[in-house]
PDB file of N, CA and C in Angstrom:
ATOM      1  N   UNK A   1     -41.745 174.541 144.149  1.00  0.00           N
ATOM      2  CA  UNK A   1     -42.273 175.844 144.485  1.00  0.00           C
ATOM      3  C   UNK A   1     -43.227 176.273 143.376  1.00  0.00           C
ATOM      4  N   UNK A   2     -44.475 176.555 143.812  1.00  0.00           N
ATOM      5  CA  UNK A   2     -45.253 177.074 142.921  1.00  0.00           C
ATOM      6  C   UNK A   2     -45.055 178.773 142.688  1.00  0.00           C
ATOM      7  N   UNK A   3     -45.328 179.254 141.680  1.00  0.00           N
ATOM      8  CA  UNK A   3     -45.435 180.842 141.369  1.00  0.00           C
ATOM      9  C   UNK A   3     -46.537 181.568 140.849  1.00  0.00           C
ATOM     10  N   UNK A   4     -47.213 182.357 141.652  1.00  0.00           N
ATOM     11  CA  UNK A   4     -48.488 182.601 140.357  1.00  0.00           C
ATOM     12  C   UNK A   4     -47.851 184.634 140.135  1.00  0.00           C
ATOM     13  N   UNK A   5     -48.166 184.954 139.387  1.00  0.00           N
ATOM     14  CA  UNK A   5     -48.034 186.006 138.916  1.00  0.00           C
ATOM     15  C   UNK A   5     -49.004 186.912 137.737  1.00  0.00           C
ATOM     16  N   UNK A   6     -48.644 188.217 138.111  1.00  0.00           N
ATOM     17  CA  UNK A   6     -49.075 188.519 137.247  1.00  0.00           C
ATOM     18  C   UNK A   6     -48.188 189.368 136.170  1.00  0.00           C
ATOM     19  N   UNK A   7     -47.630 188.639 134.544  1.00  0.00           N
ATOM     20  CA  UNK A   7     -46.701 189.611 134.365  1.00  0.00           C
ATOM     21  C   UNK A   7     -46.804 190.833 133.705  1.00  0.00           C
ATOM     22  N   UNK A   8     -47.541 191.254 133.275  1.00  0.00           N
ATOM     23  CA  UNK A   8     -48.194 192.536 133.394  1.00  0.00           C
ATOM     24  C   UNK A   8     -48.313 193.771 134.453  1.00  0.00           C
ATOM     25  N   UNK A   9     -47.983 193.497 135.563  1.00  0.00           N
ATOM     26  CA  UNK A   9     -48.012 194.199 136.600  1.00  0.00           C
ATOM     27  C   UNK A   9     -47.054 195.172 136.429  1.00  0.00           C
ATOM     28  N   UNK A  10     -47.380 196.324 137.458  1.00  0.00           N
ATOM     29  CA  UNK A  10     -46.093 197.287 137.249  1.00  0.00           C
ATOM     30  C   UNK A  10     -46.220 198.123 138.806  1.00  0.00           C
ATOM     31  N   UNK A  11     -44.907 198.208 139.431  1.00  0.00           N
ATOM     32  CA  UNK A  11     -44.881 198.788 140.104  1.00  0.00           C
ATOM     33  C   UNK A  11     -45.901 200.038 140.562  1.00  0.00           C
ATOM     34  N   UNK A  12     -47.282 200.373 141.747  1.00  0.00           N
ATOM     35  CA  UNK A  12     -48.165 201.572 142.136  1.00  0.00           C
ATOM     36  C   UNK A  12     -49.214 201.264 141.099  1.00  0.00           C
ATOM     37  N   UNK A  13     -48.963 199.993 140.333  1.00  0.00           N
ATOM     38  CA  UNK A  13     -50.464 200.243 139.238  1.00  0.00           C
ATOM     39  C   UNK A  13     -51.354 199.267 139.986  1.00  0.00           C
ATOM     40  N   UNK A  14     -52.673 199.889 139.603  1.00  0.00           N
ATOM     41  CA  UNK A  14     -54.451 199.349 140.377  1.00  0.00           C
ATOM     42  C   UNK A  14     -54.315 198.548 139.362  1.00  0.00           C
ATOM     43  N   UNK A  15     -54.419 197.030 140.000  1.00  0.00           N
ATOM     44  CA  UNK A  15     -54.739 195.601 139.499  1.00  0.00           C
ATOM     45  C   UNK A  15     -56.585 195.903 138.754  1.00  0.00           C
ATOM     46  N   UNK A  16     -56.573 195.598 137.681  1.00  0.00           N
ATOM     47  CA  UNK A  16     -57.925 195.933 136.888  1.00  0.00           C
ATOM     48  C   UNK A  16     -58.995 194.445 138.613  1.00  0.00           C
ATOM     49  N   UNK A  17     -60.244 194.932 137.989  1.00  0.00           N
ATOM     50  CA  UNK A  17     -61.090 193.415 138.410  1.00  0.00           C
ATOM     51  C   UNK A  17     -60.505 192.143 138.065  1.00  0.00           C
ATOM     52  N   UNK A  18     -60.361 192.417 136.323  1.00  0.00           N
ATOM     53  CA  UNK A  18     -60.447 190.958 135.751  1.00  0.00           C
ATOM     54  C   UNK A  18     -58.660 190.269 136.173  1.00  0.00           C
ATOM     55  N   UNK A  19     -58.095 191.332 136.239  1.00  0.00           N
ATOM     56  CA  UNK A  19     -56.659 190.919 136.807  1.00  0.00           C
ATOM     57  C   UNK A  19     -56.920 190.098 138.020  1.00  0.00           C
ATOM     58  N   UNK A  20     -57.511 190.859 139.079  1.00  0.00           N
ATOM     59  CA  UNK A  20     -57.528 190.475 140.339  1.00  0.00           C
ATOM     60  C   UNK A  20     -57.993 188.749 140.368  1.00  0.00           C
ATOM     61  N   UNK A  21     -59.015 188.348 139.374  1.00  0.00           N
ATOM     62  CA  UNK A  21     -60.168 187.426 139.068  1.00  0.00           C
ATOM     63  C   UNK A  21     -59.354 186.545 138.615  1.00  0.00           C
ATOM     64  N   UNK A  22     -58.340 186.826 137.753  1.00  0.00           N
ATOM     65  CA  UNK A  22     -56.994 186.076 137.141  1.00  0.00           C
ATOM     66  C   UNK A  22     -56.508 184.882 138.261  1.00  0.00           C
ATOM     67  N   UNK A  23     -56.072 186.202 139.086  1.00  0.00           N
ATOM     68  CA  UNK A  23     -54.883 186.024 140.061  1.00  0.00           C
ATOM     69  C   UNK A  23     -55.689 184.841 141.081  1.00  0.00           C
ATOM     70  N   UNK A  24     -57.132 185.281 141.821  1.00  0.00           N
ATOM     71  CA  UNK A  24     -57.468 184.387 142.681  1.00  0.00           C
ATOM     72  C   UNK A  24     -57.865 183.026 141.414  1.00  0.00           C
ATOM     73  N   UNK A  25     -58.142 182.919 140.638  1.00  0.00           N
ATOM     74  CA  UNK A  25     -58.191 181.420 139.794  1.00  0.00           C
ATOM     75  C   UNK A  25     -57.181 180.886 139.598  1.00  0.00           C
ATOM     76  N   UNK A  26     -55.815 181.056 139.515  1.00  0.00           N
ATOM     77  CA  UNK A  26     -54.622 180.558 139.755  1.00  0.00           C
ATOM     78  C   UNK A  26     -54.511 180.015 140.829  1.00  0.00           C
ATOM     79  N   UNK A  27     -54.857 181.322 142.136  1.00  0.00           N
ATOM     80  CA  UNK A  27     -53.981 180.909 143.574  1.00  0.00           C
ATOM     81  C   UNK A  27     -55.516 179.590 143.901  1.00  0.00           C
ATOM     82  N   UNK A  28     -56.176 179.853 143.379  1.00  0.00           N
ATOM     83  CA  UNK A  28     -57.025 178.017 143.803  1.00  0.00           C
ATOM     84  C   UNK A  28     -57.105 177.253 143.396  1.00  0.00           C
ATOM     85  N   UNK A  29     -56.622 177.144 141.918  1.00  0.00           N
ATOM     86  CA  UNK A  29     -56.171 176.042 141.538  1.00  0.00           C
ATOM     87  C   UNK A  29     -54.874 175.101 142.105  1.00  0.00           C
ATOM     88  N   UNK A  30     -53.532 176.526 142.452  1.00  0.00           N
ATOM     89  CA  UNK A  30     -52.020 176.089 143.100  1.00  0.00           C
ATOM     90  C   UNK A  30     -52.370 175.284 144.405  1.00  0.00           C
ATOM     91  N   UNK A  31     -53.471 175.893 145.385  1.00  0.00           N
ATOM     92  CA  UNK A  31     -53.700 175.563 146.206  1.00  0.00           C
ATOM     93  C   UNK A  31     -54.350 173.973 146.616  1.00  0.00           C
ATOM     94  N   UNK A  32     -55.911 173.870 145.760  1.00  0.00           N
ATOM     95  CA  UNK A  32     -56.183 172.576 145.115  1.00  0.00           C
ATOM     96  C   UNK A  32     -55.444 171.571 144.949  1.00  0.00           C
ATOM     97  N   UNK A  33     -54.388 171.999 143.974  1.00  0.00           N
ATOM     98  CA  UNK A  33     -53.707 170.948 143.368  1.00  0.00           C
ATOM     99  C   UNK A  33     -52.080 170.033 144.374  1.00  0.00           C
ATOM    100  N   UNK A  34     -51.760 171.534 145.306  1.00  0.00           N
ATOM    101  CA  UNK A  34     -51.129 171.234 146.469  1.00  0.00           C
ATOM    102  C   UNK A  34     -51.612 169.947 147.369  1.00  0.00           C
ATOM    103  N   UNK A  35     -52.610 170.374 147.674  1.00  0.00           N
ATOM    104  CA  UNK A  35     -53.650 169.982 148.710  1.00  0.00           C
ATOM    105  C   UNK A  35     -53.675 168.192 148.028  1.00  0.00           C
ATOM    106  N   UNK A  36     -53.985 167.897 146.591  1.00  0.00           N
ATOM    107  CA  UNK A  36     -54.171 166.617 146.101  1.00  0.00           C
ATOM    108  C   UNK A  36     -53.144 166.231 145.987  1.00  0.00           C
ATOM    109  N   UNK A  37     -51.994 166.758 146.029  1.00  0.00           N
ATOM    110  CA  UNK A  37     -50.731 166.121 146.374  1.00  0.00           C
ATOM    111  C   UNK A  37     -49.917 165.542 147.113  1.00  0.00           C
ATOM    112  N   UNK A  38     -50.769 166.190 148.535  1.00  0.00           N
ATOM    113  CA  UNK A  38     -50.490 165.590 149.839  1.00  0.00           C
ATOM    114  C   UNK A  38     -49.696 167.169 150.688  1.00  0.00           C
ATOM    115  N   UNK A  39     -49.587 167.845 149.717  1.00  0.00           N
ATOM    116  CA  UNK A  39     -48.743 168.850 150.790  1.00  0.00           C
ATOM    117  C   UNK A  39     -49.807 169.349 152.221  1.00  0.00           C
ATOM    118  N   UNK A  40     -49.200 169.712 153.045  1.00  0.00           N
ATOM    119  CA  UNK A  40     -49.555 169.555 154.354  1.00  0.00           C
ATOM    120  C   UNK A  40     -49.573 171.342 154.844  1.00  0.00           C
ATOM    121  N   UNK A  41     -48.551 171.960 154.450  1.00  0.00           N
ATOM    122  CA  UNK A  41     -48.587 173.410 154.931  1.00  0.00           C
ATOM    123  C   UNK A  41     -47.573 173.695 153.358  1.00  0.00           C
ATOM    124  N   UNK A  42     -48.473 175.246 153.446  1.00  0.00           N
ATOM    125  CA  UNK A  42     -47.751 176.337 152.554  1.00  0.00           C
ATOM    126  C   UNK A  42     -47.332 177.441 152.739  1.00  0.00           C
ATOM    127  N   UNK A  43     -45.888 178.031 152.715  1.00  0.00           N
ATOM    128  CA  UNK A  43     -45.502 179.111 153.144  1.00  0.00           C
ATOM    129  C   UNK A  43     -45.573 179.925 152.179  1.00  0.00           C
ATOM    130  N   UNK A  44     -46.531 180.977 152.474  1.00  0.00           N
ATOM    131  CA  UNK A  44     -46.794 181.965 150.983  1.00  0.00           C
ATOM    132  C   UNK A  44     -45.882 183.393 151.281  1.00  0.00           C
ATOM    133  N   UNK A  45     -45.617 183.744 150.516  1.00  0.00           N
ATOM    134  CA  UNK A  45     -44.447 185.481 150.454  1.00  0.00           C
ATOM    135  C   UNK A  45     -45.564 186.017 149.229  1.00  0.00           C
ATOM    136  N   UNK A  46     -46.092 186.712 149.859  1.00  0.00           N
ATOM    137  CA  UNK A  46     -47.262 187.648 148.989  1.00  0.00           C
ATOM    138  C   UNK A  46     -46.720 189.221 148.886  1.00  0.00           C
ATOM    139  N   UNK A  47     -46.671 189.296 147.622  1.00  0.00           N
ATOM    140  CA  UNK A  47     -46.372 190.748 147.249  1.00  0.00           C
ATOM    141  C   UNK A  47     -47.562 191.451 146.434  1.00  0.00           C
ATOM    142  N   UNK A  48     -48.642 191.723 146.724  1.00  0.00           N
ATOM    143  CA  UNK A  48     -49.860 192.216 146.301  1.00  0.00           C
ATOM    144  C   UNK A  48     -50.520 193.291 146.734  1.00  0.00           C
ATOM    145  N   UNK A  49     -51.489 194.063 146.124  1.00  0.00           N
ATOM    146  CA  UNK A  49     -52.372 194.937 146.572  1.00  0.00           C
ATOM    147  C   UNK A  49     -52.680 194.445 147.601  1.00  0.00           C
ATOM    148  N   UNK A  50     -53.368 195.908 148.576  1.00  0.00           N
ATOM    149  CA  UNK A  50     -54.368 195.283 149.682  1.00  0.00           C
ATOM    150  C   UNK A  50     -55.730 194.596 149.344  1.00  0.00           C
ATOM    151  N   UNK A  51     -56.273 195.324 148.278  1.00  0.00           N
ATOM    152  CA  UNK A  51     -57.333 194.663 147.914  1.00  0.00           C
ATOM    153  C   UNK A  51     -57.107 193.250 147.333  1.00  0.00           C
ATOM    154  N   UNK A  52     -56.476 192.806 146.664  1.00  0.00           N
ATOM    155  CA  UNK A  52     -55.953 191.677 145.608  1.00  0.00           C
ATOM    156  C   UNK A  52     -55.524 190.913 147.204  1.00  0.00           C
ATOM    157  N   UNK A  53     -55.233 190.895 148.452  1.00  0.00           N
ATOM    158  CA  UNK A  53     -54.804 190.135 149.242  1.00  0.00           C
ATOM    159  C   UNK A  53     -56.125 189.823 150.639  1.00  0.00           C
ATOM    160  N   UNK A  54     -57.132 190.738 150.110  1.00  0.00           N
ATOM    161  CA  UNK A  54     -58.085 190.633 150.938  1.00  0.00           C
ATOM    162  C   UNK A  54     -59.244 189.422 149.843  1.00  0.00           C
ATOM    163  N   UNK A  55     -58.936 190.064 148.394  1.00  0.00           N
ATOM    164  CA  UNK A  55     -59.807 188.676 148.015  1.00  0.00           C
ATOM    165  C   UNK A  55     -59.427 187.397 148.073  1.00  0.00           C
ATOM    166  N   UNK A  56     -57.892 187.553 148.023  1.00  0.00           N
ATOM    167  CA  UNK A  56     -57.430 186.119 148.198  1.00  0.00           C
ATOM    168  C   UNK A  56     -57.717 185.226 149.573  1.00  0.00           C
ATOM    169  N   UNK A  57     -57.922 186.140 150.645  1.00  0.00           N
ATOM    170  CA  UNK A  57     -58.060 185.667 151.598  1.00  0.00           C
ATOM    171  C   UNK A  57     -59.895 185.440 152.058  1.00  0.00           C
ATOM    172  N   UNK A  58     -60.868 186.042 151.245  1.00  0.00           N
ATOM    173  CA  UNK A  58     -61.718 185.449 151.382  1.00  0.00           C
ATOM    174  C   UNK A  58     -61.908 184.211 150.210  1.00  0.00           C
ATOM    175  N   UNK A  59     -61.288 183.763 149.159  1.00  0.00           N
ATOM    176  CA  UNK A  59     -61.739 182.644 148.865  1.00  0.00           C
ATOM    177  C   UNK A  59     -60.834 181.601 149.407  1.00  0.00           C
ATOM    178  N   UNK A  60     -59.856 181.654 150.780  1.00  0.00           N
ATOM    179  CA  UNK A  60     -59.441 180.656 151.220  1.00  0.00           C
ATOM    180  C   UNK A  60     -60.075 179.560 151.701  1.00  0.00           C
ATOM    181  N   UNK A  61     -60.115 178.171 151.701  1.00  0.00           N
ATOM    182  CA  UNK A  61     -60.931 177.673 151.539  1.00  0.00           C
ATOM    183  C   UNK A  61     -60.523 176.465 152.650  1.00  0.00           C
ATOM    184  N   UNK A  62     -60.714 176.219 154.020  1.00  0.00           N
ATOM    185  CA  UNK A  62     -60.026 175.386 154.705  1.00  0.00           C
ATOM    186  C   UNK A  62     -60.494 173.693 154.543  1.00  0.00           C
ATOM    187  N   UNK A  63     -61.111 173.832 154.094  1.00  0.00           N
ATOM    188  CA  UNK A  63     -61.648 172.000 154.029  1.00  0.00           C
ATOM    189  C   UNK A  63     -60.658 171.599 153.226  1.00  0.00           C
ATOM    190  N   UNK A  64     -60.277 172.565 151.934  1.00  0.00           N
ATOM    191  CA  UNK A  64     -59.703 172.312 150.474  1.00  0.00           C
ATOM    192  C   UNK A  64     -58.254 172.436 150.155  1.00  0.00           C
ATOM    193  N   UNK A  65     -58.057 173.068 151.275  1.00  0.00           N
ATOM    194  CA  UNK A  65     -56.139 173.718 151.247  1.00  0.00           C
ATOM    195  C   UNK A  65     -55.479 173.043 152.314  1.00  0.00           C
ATOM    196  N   UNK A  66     -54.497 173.276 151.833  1.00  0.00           N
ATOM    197  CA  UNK A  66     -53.155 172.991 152.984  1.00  0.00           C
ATOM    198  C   UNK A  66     -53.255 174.089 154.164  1.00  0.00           C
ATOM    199  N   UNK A  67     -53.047 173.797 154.755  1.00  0.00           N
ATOM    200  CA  UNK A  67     -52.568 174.804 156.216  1.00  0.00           C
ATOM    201  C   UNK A  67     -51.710 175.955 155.364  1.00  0.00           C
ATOM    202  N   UNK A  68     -51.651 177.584 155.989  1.00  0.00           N
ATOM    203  CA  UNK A  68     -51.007 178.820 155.099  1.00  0.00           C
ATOM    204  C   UNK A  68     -50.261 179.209 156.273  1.00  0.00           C
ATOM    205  N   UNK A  69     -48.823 179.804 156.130  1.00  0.00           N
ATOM    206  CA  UNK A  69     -48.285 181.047 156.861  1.00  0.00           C
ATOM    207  C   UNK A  69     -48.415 182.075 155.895  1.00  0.00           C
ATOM    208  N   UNK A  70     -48.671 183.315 156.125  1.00  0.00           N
ATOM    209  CA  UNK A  70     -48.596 184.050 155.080  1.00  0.00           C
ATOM    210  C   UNK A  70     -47.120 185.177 155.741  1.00  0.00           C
ATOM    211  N   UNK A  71     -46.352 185.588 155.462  1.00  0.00           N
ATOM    212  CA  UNK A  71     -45.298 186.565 155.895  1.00  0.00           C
ATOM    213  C   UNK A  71     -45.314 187.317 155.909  1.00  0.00           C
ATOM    214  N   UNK A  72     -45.078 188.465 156.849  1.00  0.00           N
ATOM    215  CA  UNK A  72     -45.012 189.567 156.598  1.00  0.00           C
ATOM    216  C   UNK A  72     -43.424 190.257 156.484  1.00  0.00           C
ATOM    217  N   UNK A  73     -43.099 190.947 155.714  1.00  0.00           N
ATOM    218  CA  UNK A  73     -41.842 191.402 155.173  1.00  0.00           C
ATOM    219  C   UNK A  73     -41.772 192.940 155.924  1.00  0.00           C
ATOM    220  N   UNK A  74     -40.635 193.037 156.418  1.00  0.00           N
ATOM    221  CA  UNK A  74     -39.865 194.259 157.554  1.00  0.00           C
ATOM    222  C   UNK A  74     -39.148 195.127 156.352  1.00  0.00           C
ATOM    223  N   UNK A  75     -39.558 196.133 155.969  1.00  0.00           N
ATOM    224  CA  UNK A  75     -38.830 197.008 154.876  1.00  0.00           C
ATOM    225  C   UNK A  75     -37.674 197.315 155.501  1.00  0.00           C
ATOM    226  N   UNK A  76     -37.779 197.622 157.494  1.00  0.00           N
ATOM    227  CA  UNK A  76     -36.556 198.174 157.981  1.00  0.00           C
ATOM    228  C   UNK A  76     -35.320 197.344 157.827  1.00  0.00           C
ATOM    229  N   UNK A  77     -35.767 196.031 158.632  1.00  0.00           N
ATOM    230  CA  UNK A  77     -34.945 195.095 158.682  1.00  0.00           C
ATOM    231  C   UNK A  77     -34.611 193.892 157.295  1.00  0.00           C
ATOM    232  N   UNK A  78     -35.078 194.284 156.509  1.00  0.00           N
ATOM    233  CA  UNK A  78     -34.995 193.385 155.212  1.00  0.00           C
ATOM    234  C   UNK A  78     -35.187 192.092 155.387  1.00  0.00           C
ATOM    235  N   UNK A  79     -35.984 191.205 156.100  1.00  0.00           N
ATOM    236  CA  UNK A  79     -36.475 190.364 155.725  1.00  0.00           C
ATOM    237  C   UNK A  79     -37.932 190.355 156.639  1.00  0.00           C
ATOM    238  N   UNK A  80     -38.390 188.766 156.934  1.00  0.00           N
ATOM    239  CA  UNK A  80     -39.628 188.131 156.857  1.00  0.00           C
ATOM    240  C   UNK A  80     -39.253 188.039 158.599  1.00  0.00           C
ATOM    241  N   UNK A  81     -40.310 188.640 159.487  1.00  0.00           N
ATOM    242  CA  UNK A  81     -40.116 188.705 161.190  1.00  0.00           C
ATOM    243  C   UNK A  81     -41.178 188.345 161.777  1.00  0.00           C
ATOM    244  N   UNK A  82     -42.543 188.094 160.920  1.00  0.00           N
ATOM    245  CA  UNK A  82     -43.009 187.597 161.209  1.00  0.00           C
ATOM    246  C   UNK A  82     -44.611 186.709 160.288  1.00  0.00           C
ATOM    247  N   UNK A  83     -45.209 185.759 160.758  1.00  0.00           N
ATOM    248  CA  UNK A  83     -46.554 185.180 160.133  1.00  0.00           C
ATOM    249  C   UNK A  83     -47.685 184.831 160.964  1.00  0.00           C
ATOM    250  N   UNK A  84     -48.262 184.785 159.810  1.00  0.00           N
ATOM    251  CA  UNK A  84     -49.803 183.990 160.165  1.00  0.00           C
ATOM    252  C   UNK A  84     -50.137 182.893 159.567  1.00  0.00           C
ATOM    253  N   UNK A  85     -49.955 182.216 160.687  1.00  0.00           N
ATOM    254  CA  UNK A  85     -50.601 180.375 160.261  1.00  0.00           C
ATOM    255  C   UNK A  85     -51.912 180.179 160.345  1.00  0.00           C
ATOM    256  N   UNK A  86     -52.829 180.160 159.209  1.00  0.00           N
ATOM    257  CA  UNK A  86     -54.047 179.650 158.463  1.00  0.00           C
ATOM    258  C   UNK A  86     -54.091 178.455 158.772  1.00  0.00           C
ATOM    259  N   UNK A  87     -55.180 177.882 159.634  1.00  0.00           N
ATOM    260  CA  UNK A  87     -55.514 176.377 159.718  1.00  0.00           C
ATOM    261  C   UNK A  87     -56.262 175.562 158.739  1.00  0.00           C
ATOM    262  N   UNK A  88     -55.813 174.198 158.473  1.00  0.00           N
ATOM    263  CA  UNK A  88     -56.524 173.826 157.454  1.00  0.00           C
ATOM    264  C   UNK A  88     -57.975 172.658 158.542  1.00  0.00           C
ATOM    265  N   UNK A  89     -59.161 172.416 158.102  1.00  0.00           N
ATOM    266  CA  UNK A  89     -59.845 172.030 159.057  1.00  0.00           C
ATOM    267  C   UNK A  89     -59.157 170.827 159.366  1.00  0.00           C
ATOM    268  N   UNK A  90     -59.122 169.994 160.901  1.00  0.00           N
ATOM    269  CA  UNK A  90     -58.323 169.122 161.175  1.00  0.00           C
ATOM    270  C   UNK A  90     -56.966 168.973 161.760  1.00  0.00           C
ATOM    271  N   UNK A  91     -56.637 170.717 161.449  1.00  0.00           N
ATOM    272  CA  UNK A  91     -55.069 171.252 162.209  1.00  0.00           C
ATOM    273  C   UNK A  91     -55.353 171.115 163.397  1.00  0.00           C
ATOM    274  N   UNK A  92     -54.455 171.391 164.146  1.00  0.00           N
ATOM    275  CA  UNK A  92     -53.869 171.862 165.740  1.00  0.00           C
ATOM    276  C   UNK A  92     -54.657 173.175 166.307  1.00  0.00           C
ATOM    277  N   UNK A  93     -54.599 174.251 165.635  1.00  0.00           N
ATOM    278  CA  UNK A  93     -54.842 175.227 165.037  1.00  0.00           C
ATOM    279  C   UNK A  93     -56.481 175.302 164.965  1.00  0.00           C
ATOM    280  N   UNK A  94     -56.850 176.733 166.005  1.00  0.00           N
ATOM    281  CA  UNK A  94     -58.246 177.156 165.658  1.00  0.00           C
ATOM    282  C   UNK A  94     -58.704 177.832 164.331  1.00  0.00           C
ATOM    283  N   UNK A  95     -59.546 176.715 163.635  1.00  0.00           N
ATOM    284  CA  UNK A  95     -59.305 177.346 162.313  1.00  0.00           C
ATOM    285  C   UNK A  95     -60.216 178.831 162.234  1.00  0.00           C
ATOM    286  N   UNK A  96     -60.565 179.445 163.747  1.00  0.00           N
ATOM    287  CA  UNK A  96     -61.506 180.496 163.229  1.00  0.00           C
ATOM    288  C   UNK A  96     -60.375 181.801 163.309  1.00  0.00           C
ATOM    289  N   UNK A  97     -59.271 181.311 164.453  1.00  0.00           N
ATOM    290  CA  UNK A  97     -58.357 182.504 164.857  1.00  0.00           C
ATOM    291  C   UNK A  97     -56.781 182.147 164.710  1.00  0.00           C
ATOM    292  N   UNK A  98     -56.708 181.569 163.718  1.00  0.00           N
ATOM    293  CA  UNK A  98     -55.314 181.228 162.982  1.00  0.00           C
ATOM    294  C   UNK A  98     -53.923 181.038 164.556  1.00  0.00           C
ATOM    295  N   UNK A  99     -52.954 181.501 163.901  1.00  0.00           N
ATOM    296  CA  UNK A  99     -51.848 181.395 164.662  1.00  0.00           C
ATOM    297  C   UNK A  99     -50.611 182.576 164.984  1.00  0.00           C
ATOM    298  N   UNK A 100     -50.031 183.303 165.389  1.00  0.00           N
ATOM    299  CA  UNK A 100     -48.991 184.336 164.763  1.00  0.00           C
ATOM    300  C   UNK A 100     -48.009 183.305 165.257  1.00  0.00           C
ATOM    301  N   UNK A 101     -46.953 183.541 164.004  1.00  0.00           N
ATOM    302  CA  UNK A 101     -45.748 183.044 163.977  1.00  0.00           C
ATOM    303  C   UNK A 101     -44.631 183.650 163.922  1.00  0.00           C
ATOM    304  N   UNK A 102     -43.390 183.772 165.187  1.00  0.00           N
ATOM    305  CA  UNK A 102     -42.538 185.195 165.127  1.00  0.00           C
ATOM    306  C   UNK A 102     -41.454 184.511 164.373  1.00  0.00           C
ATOM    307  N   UNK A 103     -40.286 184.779 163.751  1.00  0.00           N
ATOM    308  CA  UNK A 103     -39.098 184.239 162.947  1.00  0.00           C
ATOM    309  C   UNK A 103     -38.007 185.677 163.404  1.00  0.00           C
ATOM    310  N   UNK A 104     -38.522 186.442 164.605  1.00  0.00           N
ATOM    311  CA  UNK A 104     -36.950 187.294 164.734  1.00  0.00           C
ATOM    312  C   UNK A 104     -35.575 186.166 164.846  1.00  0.00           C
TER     313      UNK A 104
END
């Protein structure tokens, strides 16, 4: 399991730029280095800003990555009910309009 983090963070605090800039150079390197490993799909549990999860998702990179679910977490019900499967080019999967994935 890979982890990227930031430990500096604090609960309601605005991720600076250079934080944010941090965070996506990690998550493409984890990703990269996945990808040269042979992994095939990655199930990500993202706990981030909206902004910090919108840049991550434009430097996703499908030629270069593994296939993504990303989760979404139910505050009511305490866990993960449902995702989105990110195609990597070559999936099953339209890589322009991903997948939803339910886990009730």
């Amino acid at each position: 399991m890979a982890k990227i983090e930031n430990p500096t963070a604090t609960p309601n605090s605005i991720w600076t730029e250079a934080d944010q800039i941090l965070i996506v150079q990690s998550f493409l390197r984890v990703m990269a280095s996945l990808k040269n490993r042979g992994i095939k799909r990655v199930h990500l549990l993202l706990a981030a800003s909206p902004t910090t999860c919108i840049r991550l998702g434009r430097h996703f990179d499908q030629r270069n990555f593994p296939e993504v679910i990303v989760y979404q977490f139910d505050r009511n019900l305490d866990c993960y009910t449902w995702g989105i499967e990110i195609a990597s080019i070559g999936s099953q999967i339209d890589p322009k309009k991903g997948r939803l994935v339910n886990y009730k």
